[in-house]
Structure formats: C-alpha cells, structure tokens
Protein backbone atom coordinates (compact mmCIF):
# COMPACT_ATOMS: atom_id res chain seq x y z
CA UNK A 1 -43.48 46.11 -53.09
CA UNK A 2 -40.85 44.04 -51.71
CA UNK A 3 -40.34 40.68 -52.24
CA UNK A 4 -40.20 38.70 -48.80
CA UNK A 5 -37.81 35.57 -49.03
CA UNK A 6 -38.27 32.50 -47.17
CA UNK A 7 -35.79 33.19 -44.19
CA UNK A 8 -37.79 36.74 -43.63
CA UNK A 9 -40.56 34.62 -43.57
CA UNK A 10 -39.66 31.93 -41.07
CA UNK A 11 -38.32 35.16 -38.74
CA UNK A 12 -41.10 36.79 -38.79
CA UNK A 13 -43.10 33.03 -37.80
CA UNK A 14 -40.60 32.86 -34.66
CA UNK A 15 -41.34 36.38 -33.39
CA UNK A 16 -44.70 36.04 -33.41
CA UNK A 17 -45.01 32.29 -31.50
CA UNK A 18 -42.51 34.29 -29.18
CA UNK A 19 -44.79 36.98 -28.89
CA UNK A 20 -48.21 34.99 -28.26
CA UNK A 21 -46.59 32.04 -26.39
CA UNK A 22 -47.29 29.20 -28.94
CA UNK A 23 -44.54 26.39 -29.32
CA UNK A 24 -41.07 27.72 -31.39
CA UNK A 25 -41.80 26.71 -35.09
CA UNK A 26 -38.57 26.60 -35.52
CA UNK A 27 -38.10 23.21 -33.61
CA UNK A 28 -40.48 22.21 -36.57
CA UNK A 29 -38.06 23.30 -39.53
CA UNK A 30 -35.17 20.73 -40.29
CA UNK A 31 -32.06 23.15 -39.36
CA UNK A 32 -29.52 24.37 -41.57
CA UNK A 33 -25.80 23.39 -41.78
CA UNK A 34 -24.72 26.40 -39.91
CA UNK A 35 -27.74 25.69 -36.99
CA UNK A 36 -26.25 21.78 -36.87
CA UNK A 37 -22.94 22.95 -36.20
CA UNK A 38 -23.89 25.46 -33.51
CA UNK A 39 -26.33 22.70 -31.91
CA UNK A 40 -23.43 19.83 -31.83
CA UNK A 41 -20.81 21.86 -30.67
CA UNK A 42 -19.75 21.20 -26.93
CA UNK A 43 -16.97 22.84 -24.52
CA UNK A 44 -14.08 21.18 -24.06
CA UNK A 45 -14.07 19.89 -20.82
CA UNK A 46 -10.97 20.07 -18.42
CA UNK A 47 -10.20 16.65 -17.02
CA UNK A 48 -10.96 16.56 -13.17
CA UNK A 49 -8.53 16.06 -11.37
CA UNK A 50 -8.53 12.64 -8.82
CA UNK A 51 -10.54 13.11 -5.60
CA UNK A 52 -8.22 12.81 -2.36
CA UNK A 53 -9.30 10.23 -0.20
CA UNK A 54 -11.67 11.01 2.89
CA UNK A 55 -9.41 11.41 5.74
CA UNK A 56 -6.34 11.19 3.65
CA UNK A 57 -3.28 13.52 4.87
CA UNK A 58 -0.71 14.98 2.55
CA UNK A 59 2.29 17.18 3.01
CA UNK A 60 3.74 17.92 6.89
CA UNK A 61 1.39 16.50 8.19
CA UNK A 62 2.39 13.10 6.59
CA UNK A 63 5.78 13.83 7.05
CA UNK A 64 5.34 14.15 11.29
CA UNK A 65 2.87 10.76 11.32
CA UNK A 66 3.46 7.93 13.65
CA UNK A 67 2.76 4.55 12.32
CA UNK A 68 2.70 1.57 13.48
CA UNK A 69 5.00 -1.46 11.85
CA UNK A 70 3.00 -4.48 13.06
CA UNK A 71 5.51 -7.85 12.95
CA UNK A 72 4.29 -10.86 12.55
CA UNK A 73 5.85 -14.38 11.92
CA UNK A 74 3.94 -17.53 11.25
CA UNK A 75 -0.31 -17.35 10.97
CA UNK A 76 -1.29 -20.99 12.69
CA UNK A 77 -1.49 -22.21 15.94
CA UNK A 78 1.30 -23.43 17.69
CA UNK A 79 1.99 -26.92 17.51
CA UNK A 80 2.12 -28.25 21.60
CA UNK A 81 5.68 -28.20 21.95
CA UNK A 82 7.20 -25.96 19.43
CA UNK A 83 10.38 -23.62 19.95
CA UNK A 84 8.91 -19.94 19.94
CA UNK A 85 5.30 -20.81 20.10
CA UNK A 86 5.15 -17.26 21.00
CA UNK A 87 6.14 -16.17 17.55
CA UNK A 88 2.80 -18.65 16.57
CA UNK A 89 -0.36 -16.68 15.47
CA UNK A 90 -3.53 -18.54 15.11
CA UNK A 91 -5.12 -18.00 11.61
CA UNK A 92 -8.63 -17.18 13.31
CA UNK A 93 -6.77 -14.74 16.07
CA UNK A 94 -4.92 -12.97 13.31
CA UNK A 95 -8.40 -12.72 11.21
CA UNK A 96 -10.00 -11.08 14.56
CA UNK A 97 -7.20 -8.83 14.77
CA UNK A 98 -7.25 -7.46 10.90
CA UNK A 99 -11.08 -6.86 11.20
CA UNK A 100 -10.55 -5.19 14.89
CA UNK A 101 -8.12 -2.72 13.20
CA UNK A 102 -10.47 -2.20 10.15
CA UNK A 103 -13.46 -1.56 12.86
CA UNK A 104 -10.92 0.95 14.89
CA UNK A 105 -10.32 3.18 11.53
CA UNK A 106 -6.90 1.86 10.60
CA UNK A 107 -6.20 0.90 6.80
CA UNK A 108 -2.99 -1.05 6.08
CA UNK A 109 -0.38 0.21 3.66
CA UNK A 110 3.24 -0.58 2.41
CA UNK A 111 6.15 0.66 3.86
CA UNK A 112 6.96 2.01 -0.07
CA UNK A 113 3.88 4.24 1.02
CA UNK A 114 4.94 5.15 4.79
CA UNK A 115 8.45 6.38 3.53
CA UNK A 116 6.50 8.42 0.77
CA UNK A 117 4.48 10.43 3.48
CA UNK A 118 7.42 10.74 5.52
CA UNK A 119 10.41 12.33 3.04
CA UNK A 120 8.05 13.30 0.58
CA UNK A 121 4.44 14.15 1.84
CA UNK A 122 2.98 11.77 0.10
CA UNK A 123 -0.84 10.58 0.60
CA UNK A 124 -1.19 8.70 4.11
CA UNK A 125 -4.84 7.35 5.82
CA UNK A 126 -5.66 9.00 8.67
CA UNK A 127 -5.30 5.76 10.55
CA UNK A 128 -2.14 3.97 8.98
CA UNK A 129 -0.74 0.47 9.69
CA UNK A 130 1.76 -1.82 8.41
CA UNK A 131 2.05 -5.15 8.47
CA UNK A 132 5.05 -7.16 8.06
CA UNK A 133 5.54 -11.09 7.97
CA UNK A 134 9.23 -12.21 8.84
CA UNK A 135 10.65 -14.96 6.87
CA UNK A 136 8.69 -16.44 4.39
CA UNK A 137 6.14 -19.24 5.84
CA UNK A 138 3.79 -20.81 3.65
CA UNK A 139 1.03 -19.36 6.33
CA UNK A 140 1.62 -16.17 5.07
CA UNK A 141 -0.06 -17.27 1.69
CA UNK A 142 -2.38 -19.74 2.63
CA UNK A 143 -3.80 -18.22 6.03
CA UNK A 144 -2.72 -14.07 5.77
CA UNK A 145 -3.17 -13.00 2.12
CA UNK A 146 -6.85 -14.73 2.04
CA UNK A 147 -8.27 -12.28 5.50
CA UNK A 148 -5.86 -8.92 4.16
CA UNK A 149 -7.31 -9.95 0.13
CA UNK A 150 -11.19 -9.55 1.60
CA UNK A 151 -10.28 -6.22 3.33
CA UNK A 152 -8.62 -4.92 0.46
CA UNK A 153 -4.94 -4.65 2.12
CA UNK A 154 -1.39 -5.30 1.46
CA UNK A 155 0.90 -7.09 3.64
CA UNK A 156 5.11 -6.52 3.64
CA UNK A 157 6.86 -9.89 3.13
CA UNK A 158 10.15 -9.69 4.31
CA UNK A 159 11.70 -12.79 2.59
CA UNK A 160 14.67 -14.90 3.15
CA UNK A 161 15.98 -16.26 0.46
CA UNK A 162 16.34 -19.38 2.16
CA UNK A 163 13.37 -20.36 2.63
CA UNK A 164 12.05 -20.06 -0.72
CA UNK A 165 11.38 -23.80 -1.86
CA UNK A 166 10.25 -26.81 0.00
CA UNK A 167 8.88 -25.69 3.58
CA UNK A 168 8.82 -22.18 2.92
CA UNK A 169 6.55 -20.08 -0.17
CA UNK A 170 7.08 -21.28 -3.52
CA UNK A 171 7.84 -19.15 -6.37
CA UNK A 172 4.66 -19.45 -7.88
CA UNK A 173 3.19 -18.32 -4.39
CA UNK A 174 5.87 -15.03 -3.97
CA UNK A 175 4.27 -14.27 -7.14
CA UNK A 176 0.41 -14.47 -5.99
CA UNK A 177 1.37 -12.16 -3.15
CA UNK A 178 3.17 -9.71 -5.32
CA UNK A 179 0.20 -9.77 -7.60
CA UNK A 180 -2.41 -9.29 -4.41
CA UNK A 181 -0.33 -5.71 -3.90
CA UNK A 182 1.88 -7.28 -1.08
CA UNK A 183 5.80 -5.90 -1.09
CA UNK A 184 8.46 -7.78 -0.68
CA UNK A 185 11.78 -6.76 0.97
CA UNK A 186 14.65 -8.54 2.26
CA UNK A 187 15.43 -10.60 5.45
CA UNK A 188 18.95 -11.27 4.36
CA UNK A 189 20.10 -14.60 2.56
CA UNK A 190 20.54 -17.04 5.64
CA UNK A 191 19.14 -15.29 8.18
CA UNK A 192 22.76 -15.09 10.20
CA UNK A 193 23.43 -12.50 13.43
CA UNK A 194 24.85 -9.80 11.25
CA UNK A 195 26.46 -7.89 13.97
CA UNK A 196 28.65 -11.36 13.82
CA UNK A 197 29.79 -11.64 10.65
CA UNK A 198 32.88 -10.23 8.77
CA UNK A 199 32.92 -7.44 6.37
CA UNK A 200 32.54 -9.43 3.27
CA UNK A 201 30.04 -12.05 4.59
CA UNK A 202 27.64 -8.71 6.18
CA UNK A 203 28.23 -7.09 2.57
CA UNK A 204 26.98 -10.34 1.05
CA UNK A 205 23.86 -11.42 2.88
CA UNK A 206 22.56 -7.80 2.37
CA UNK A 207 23.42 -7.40 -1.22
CA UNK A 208 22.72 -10.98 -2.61
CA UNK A 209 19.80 -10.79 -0.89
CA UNK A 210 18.36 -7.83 -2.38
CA UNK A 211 19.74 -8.78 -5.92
CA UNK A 212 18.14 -11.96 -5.95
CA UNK A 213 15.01 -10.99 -5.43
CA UNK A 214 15.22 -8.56 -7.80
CA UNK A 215 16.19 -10.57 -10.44
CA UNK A 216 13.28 -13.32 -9.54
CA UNK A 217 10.67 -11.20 -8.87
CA UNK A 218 11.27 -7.60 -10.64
CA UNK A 219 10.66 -5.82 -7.20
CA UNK A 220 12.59 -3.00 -6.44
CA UNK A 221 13.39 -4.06 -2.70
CA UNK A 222 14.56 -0.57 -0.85
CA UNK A 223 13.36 -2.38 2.69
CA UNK A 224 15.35 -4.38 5.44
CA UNK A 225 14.54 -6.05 8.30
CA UNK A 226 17.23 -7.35 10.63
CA UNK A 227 17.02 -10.84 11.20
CA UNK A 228 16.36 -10.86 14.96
CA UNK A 229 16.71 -7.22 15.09
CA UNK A 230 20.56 -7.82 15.41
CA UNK A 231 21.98 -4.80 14.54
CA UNK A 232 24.84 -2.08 15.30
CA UNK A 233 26.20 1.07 13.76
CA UNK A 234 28.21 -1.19 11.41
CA UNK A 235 25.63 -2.96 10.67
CA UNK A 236 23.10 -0.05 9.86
CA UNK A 237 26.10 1.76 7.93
CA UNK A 238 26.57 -1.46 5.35
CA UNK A 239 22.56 -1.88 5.00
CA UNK A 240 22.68 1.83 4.04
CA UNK A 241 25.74 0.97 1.62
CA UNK A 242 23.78 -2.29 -0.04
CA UNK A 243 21.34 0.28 -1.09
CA UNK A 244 18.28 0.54 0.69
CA UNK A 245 16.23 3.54 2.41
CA UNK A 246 15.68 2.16 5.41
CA UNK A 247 15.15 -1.23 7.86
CA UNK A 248 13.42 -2.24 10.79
CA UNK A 249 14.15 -3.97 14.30
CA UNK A 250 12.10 -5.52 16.67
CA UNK A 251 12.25 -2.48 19.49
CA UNK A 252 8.89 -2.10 20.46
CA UNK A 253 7.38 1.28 20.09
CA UNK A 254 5.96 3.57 17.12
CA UNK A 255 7.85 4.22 13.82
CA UNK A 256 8.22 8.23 13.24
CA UNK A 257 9.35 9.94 9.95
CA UNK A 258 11.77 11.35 12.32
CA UNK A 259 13.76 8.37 13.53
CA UNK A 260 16.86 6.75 12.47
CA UNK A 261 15.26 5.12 9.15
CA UNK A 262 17.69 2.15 9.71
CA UNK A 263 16.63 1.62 13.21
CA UNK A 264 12.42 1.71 12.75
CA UNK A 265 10.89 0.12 15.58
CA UNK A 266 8.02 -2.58 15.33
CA UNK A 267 5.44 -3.64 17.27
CA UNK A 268 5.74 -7.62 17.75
CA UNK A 269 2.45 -9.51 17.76
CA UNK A 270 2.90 -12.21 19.94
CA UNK A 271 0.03 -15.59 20.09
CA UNK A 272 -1.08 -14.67 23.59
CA UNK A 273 -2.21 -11.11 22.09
CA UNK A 274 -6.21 -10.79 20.82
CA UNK A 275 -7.91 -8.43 18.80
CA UNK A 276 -8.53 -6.27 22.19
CA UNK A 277 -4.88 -6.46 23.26
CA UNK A 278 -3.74 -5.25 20.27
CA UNK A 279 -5.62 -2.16 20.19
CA UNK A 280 -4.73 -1.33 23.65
CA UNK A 281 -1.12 -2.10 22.84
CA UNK A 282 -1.91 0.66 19.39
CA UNK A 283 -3.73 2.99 22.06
C-alpha cells in the first residue's frame, strides 16, 4: 500500500466539499507561504489619467473661441460729484452681475488661460469670461476678491505701479490677490498717453513696469493693458518689444484668438449697467 501524505490528504478533502457542495475546508487550513504570496499579490494599477472638465473644450476648438474681456475700474458707488462716476461700480451691482454670469453658464478665467486655448489649445469652459480691474483701487480687494473668492474665480489686476501705497492696494494686499489665484499684469508705471511719449520714455513705462512687478511679486507679467486704450502701431510694436504676448484696449466688442493680440478688445462695464444689461450686452 501506499502511504498517503498530508497534502494528498487535504486534496482529496477539497474535491470532495467541491463535489457535495459543503463549505471549502481549505478556508479552514492556515495557508502556506506560497498560498500567502499568491493571496497578497495585486496588479499594478496604471494611474488614471485626470478627468476633463464637463463642458471643457480643448484643441481648435479653443483656438477659434470668442471671449469676452470684461473691464472694470473701481467696485463702490460713486461718490455725488465724482469725475467718471461712470467708471464707478457699486459693490452690490457688481456682486449681482458675477452671480448673473455664474447663473448664465459662464466661469471666469485668466487671460494666462485664454491665450493658452488660443495658440496652444489649451483647456477652455464652455462659457469663458475674463475679468479685468484697471489700476489698482483698494475696492478691488476689499469689495471684488470677497464675491469672485465665494464663486471660486480669478480676477486680472492690471496694476500701476503708481498706485501701489497709500490710496491704492498695499503690498500686503497685491499679495492676498495673487494668493486668491488673481493675475497681475501691467498698466504701465504712471499711467501716461503712450502714443505721446518719446521713444525712451514709451520703452520705460512698459519695461519698468513689467520689471517691477516682477521683482515684487514673482509674477511673470506677459499682459498689457493700455492706459486709456491709447495706442498706435508704435505703440503696439514697443509693447511687443518690452516682452509681452499680448494687451488689451478699451474697443468694445469680443476678443478672438484670431485678432491682433496687441489690440484685444474689452467690454467696459459701466455703473448704469445691471446684471440684465450685461448679459444682453454678452448676448
């Protein structure tokens, strides 16, 4: 006869529970190194890759979008009196208007991001918007980053240098909005009519400018806005020279991947708009 070892045994155990349907003795019997091994290893999973956004359009598509370059200047109502009151924004008007565009599908982004959909294909919303502040008021802290922080969206800052300090943002207050995701680009030094300015002083108020906010902040600043929109082909030629990818105006209409990226076009918000205006000025 032949003798039947232990592992014969426990076989034969698990092919007859098979074969009369009680429980797998084998989940019973403390497992051997080689079973451990077997039971522990796992495939190596591939890391997934991240999801697109809903709605989100890449490639020509982003390269042919419109969107819109919203301008704003100070967020508060203006005082009776006041030169430009209609540059003057009421904090509570400007709130309606951010939750109107939410409510109508937009989402804000940067102009870093619109200039990525148009020359590269980059990820844009379906809906796109930016919004720019001119200057550098302290509203832009204390009344606009507080409405764009609860709806999760950054604003464009385009900064004089001027006016940081004492009646304009602090440093300390740049540096909040840089740290809430806003960008900040250049409004020139002085905010001066370039198109009257020599060579040298043009060359200066568009490369100081963008140097010294460099150097402050540790922003790249490839954005321009003209101050006024005052601008001309010499003008656009020596903002292409100081080194960045494109500026805007203050035409009204739609900016295109397609245009003249030193002649964008905004769309001015003025303090007799309202949330409903705005949206039929959008269409």
């Amino acid at each position: 006869m032949i003798a039947v070892g232990a592992p014969v045994l426990v076989g034969l155990a698990v092919l007859v529970a098979v074969r009369s349907g009680a429980p797998d003795p084998a989940h019973s019997v403390a497992p051997t190194a080689t079973s451990t091994a077997t039971a522990t290893a796992t495939p190596r999973k591939a890391r997934p890759r991240k999801p697109r956004a809903v709605g989100e359009i890449t490639g020509a598509k982003a390269r042919r979008m419109a969107v819109p370059i919203l301008m704003y200047h100070v967020i508060s109502k203006a005082p009776a009196g006041v030169a430009n009151a209609e540059l003057w924004v009421d904090k509570d008007v400007f709130a309606d208007e951010m939750r109107a565009l939410r409510a109508a599908g937009y989402t804000a982004i940067t102009l870093q991001q619109a200039w990525d959909g148009w020359r590269h294909g980059g990820p844009l919303p379906r809906k796109p918007v930016v919004l720019t502040f001119d200057d550098g008021y302290l509203s832009h802290y204390t009344h606009a980053k507080p409405v764009l922080r609860k709806l999760g969206w950054p604003g464009v800052l385009y900064l004089t240098t001027k006016s940081i300090g004492p009646g304009g943002l602090t440093v300390k207050q740049i540096r909040g909005l840089i740290k809430a995701g806003w960008e900040i680009d250049s409004h020139t030094l002085t905010h001066p009519d370039l198109t009257a300015l020599d060579d040298a002083t043009l060359e200066r108020e568009l490369q100081d400018s963008r140097a010294e906010l460099q150097e402050r902040f540790g922003v790249p600043v490839r954005f321009f806005a003209y101050p006024a929109g005052r601008n001309d082909a010499r003008v656009r030629e020596a903002t292409r020279a100081a080194g960045y990818l494109a500026a805007t105006t203050v035409e009204e209409g739609v900016a295109r991947g397609a245009d003249d990226p030193f002649a964008l076009k905004r769309v001015r918000v003025n303090a007799t708009d309202t949330a409903e205006s705005l949206l039929r000025r959008l269409g």
